[in-house]
Protein backbone atom coordinates (compact mmCIF):
# COMPACT_ATOMS: atom_id res chain seq x y z
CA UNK A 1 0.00 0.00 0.00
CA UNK A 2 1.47 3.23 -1.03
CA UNK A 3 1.70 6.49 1.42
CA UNK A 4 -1.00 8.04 -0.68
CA UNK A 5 -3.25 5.45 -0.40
CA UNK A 6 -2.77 5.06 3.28
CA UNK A 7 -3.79 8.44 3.65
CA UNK A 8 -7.08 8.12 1.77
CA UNK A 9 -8.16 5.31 3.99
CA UNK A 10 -7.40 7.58 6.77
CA UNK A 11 -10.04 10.63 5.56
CA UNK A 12 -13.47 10.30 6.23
CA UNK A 13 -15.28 9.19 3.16
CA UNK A 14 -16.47 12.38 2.25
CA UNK A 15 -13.14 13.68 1.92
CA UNK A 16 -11.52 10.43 0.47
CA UNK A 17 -13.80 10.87 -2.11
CA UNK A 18 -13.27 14.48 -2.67
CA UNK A 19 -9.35 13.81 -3.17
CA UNK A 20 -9.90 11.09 -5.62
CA UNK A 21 -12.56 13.58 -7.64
CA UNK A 22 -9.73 16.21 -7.36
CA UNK A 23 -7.10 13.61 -8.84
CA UNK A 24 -9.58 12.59 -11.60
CA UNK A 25 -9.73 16.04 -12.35
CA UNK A 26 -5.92 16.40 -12.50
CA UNK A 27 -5.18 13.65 -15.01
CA UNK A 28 -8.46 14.45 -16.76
CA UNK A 29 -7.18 17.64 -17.86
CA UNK A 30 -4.54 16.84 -19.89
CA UNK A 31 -5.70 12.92 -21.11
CA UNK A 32 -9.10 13.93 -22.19
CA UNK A 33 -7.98 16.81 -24.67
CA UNK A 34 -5.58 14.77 -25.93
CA UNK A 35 -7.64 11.72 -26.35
CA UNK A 36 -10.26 13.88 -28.66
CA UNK A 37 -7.61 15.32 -30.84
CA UNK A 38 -5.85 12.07 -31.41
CA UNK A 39 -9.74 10.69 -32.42
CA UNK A 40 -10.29 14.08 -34.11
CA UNK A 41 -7.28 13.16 -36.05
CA UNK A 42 -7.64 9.71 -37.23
CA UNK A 43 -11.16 10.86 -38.12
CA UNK A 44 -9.44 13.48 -40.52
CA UNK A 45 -7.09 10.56 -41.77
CA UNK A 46 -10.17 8.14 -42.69
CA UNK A 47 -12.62 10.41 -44.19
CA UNK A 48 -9.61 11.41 -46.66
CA UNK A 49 -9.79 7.62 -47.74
CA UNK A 50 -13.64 6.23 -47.39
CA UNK A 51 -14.42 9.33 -49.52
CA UNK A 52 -10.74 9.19 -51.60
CA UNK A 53 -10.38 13.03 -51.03
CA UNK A 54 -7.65 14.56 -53.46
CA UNK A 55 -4.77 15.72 -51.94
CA UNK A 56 -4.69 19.26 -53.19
CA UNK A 57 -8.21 19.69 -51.28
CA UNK A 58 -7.67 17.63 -47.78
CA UNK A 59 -4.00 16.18 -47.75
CA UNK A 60 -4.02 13.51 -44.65
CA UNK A 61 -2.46 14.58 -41.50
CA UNK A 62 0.59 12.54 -42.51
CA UNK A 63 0.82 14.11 -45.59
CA UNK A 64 0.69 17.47 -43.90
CA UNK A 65 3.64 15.58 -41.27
CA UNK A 66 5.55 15.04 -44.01
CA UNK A 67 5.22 19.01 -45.19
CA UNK A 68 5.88 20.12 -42.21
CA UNK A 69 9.13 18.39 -42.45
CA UNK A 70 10.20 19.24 -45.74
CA UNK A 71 9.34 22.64 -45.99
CA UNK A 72 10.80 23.29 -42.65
CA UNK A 73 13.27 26.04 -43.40
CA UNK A 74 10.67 28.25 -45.78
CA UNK A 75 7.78 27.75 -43.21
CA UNK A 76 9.91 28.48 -39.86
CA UNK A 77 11.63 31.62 -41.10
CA UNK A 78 8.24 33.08 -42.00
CA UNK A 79 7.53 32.04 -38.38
CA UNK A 80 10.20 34.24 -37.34
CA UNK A 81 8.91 37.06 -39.04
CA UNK A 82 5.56 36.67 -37.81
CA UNK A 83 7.10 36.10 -33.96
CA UNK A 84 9.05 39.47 -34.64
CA UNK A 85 6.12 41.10 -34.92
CA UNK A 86 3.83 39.62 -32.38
CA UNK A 87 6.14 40.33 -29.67
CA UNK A 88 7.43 43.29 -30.78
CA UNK A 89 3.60 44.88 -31.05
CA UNK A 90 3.03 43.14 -27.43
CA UNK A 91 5.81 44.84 -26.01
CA UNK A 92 4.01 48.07 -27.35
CA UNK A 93 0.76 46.67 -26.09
CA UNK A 94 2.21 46.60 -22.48
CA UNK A 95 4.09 49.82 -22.09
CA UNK A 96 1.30 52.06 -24.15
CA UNK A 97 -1.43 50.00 -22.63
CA UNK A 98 -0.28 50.59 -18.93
CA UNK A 99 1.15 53.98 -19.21
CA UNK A 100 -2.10 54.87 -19.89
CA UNK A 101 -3.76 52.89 -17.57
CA UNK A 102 -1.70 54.79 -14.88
CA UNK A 103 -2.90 57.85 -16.69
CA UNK A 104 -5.86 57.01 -16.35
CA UNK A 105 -5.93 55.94 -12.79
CA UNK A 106 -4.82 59.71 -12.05
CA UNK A 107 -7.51 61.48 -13.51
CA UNK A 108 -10.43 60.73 -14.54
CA UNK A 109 -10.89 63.64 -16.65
CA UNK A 110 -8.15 62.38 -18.76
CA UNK A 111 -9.97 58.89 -18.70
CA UNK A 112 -13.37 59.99 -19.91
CA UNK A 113 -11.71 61.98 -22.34
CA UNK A 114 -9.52 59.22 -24.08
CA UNK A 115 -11.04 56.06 -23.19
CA UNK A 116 -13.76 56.30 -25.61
CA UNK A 117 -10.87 56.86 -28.49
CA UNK A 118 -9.48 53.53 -27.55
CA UNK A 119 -12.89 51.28 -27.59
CA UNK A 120 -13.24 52.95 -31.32
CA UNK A 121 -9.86 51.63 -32.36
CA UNK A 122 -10.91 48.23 -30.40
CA UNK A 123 -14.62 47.68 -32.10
CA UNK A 124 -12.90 49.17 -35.71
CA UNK A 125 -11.57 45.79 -38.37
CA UNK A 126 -8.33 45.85 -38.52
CA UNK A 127 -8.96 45.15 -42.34
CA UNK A 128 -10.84 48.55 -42.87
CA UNK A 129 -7.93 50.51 -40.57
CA UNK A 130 -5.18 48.96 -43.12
CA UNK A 131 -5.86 50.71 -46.17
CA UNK A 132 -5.15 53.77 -44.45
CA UNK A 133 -2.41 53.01 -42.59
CA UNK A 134 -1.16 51.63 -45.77
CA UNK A 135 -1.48 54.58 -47.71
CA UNK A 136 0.41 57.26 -45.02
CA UNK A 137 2.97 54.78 -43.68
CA UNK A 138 5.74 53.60 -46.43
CA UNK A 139 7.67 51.10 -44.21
CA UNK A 140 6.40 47.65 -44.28
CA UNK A 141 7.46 46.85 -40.58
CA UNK A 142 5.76 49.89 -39.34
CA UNK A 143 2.28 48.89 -40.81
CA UNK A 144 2.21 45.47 -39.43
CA UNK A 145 3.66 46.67 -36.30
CA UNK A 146 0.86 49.12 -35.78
CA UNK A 147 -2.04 46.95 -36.91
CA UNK A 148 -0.58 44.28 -34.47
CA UNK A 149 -0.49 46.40 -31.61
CA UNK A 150 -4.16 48.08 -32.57
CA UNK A 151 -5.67 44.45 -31.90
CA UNK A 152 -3.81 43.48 -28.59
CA UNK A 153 -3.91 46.85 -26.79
CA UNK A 154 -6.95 47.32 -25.53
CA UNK A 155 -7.09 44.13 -23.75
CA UNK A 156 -4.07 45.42 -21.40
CA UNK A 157 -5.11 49.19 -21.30
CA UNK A 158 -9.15 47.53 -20.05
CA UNK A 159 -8.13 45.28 -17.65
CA UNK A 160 -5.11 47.04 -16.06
CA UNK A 161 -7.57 50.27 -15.91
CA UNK A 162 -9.98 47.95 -14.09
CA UNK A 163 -7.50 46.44 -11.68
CA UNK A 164 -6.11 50.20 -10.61
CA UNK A 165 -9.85 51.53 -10.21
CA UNK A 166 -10.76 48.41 -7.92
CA UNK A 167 -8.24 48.86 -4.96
CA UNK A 168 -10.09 48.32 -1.40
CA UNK A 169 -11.90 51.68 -0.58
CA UNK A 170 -10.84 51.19 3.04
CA UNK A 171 -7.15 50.61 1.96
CA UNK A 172 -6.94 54.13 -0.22
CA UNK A 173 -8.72 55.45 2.83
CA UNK A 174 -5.68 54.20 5.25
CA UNK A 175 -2.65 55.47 2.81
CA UNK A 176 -4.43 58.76 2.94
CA UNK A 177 -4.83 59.06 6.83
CA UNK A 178 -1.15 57.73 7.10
CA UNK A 179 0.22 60.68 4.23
CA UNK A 180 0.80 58.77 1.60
CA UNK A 181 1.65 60.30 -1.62
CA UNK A 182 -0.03 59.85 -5.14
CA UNK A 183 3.15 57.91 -6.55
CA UNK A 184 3.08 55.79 -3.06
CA UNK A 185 -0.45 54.84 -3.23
CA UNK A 186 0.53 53.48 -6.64
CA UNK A 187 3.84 52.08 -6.00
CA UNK A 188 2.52 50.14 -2.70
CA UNK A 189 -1.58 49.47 -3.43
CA UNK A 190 -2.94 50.32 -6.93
CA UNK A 191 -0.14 48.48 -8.41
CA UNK A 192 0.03 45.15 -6.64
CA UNK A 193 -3.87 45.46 -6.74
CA UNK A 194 -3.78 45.59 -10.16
CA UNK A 195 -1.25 42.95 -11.35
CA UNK A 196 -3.87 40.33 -11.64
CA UNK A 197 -6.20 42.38 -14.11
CA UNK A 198 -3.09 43.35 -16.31
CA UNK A 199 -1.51 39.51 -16.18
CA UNK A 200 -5.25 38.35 -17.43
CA UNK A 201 -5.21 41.44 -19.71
CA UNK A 202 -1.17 40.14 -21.12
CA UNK A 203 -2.69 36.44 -21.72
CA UNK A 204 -5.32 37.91 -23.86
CA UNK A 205 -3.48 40.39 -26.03
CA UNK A 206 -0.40 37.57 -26.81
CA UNK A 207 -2.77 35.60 -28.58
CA UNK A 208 -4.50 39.10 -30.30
CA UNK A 209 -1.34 40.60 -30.88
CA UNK A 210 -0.68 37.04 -32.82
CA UNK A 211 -4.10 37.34 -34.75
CA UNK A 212 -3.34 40.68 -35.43
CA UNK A 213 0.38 40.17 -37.05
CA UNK A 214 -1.26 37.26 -38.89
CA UNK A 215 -3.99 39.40 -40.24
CA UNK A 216 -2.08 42.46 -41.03
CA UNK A 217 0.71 39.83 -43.11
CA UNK A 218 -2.95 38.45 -44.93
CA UNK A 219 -3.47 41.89 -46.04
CA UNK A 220 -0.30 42.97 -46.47
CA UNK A 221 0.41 39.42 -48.34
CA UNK A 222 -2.09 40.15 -51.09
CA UNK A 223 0.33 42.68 -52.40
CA UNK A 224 3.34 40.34 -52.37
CA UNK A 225 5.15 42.70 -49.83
CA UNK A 226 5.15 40.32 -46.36
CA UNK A 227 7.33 37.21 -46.00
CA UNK A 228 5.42 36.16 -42.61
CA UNK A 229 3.39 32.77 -42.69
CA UNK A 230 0.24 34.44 -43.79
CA UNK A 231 2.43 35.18 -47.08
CA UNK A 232 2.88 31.19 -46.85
CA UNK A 233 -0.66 30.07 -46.99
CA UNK A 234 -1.54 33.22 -49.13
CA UNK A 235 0.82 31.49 -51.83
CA UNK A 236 -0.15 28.10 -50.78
CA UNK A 237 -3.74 29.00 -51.32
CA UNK A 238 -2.74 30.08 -55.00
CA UNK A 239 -0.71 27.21 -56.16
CA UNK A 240 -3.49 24.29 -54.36
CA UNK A 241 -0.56 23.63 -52.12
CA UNK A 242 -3.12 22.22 -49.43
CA UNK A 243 -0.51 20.38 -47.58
CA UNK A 244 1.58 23.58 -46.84
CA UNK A 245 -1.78 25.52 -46.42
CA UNK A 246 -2.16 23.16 -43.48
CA UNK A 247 1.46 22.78 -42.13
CA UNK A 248 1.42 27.02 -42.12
CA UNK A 249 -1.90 26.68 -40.15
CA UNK A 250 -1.19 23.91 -37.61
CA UNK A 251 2.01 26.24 -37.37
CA UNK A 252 0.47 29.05 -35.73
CA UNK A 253 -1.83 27.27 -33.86
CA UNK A 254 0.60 25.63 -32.10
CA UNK A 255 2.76 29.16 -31.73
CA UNK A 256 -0.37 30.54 -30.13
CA UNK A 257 -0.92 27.67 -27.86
CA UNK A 258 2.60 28.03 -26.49
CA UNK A 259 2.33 31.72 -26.08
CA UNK A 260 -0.78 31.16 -24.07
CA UNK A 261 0.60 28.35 -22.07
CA UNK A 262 4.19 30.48 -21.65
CA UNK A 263 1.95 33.67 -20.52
CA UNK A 264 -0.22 31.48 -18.07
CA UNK A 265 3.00 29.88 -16.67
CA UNK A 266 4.49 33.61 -16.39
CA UNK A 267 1.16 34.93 -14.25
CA UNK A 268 1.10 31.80 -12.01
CA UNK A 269 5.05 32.04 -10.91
CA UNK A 270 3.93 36.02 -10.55
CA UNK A 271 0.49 35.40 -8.17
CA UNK A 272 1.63 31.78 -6.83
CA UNK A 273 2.86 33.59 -3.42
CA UNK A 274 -0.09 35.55 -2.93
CA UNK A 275 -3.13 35.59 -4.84
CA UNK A 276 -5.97 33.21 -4.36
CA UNK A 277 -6.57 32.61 -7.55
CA UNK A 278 -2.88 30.78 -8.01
CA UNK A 279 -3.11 29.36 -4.19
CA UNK A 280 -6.24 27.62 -5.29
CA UNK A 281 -4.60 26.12 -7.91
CA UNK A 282 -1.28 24.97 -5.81
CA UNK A 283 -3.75 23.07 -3.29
C-alpha cells in the first residue's frame, strides 16, 4: 500500500472521495484533450480515404507531417517574421497600454476623455484601418507593427484600468490618513492590486497581438510585400498547395498555444505567493 493510499483510507469518506474527484480532475485535464484530438485526427485521416479526397483539397495529417518536415526552413523563417512582430507589437501593447492605464488611474478627466478613443480603435476591423495606414505609412514593418499592436492593446489598457480603479476603498482610505503620496499609493496598493487584471489582460493580447500580425501579413500578403506565414498560406492557397496551407496553419496554432501556455506559466510564478486565484490552484 502506497503512502497516498494510506492516507485516503485515513479521511473520512467524504473527503476520500473528494481527493480522488480532485485527482480525476488532474489527469483528466490533460488525457481527455488529448484523447479527442488524437480521435479528431484519425477521423481526418479516414474520411480522406472512405471518400478518396484529393490531396490538393484535404492532404491527410501525414501528408501534412511530411510538409511540415520538408518545408521546414521556408515555413519556420516566416515564423520568425511573424514572432518578430507579435512580440514586438506586445511589447508596445504593455508599455502604451499601462502607461495609460496609470494615466488614467490619475484622472479621470483624462480617462473619460480618451477612453472612448481607444474602444473605437478596439470595435474598428483591422482590415478597414489597413488601407489607411497603408497609404500614409511607407515602411512595411511599421504597418504590421501598428495593426498588431491596434488588436492586442486594448485588452491590457481595459483590464489594467480595471484592476487600478478596484483597490479596497478602506485601503486608499488608510494610505491617505497615514500621508501617503499619489506615486506611493501606486507604487505600494494600486499596483500590486492591479497585477492580476493586467496579467489576465497580457494572456489575452499575446494571442490578439498574434491574430493581429497574422492578419495584417494576410493583407499585407495580397500585395506580395510580407514574407510572414500568412504570405505562406496566401501562396499556398494560389498554387493548391493544401498540404503547406495546413502545415502554415497547424504552425500558428501551435505558436499561439505556447504563447498562451508560456503567458499562463508567467502569471502563475507572478500570483503563486499571494493571490488566491494561483493558491487555489497549488492546493
Amino acid at each position: 500500500m502506497t503512502a497516498t493510499e494510506d492516507n485516503v483510507l485515513k479521511l473520512d469518506p467524504e473527503e476520500a472521495r473528494r481527493v480522488r474527484q480532485e485527482r480525476l480532475e488532474r489527469i483528466g485535464k490533460w488525457v481527455l484533450p488529448l484523447a479527442i484530438m488524437i480521435l479528431a485526427i484519425w477521423l481526418w485521416d479516414r474520411i480522406c480515404i472512405w471518400n478518396e479526397i484529393p490531396q490538393y483539397i484535404l492532404p491527410r495529417p501525414g501528408v501534412v507531417l511530411q510538409t511540415l518536415h520538408d518545408d521546414a526552413g521556408l515555413l519556420f523563417s516566416s515564423l520568425l517574421v511573424t514572432l518578430r512582430i507579435t512580440f514586438l507589437s506586445l511589447l508596445l501593447a504593455v508599455i502604451g497600454g499601462v502607461g495609460l492605464a496609470v494615466l488614467f488611474a490619475q484622472s479621470k478627466w483624462v480617462e473619460m476623455s480618451f477612453f472612448p478613443f481607444a474602444i473605437v480603435l478596439q470595435v474598428t476591423p483591422i482590415v478597414a484601418i489597413f488601407p489607411l495606414i497603408n497609404i500614409y505609412i511607407n515602411n512595411q514593418t511599421t504597418k504590421l507593427l501598428l495593426c498588431a499592436w491596434i488588436v492586442a492593446f486594448f485588452p491590457i489598457l481595459s483590464n489594467t484600468t480595471l484592476g487600478l480603479n478596484s483597490v479596497d476603498r478602506n485601503l486608499r482610505d488608510l494610505f491617505k490618513l497615514n500621508g501617503a503620496t499619489r506615486w506611493q499609493q501606486l507604487r505600494y496598493l494600486r499596483l500590486p492590486a492591479a497585477m492580476p487584471y493586467f496579467l489576465g489582460g497580457l494572456k489575452i493580447a499575446g494571442g490578439l497581438s498574434l491574430i493581429g500580425a497574422v492578419v495584417a501579413e494576410f493583407v499585407a500578403g495580397a500585395q506580395g510585400q510580407s514574407s510572414g506565414l500568412a504570405s505562406r498560406i496566401i501562396e499556398a492557397g494560389y498554387r493548391l498547395n493544401a498540404p503547406r496551407l495546413f502545415a502554415a496553419l497547424i504552425l500558428i496554432s501551435l505558436t499561439g498555444i505556447l504563447i498562451f501556455l508560456v503567458l499562463s506559466l508567467v502569471s502563475h510564478l507572478i500570483l503563486r505567493r499571494w493571490h488566491e486565484s494561483a493558491l487555489k490552484q497549488e492546493r
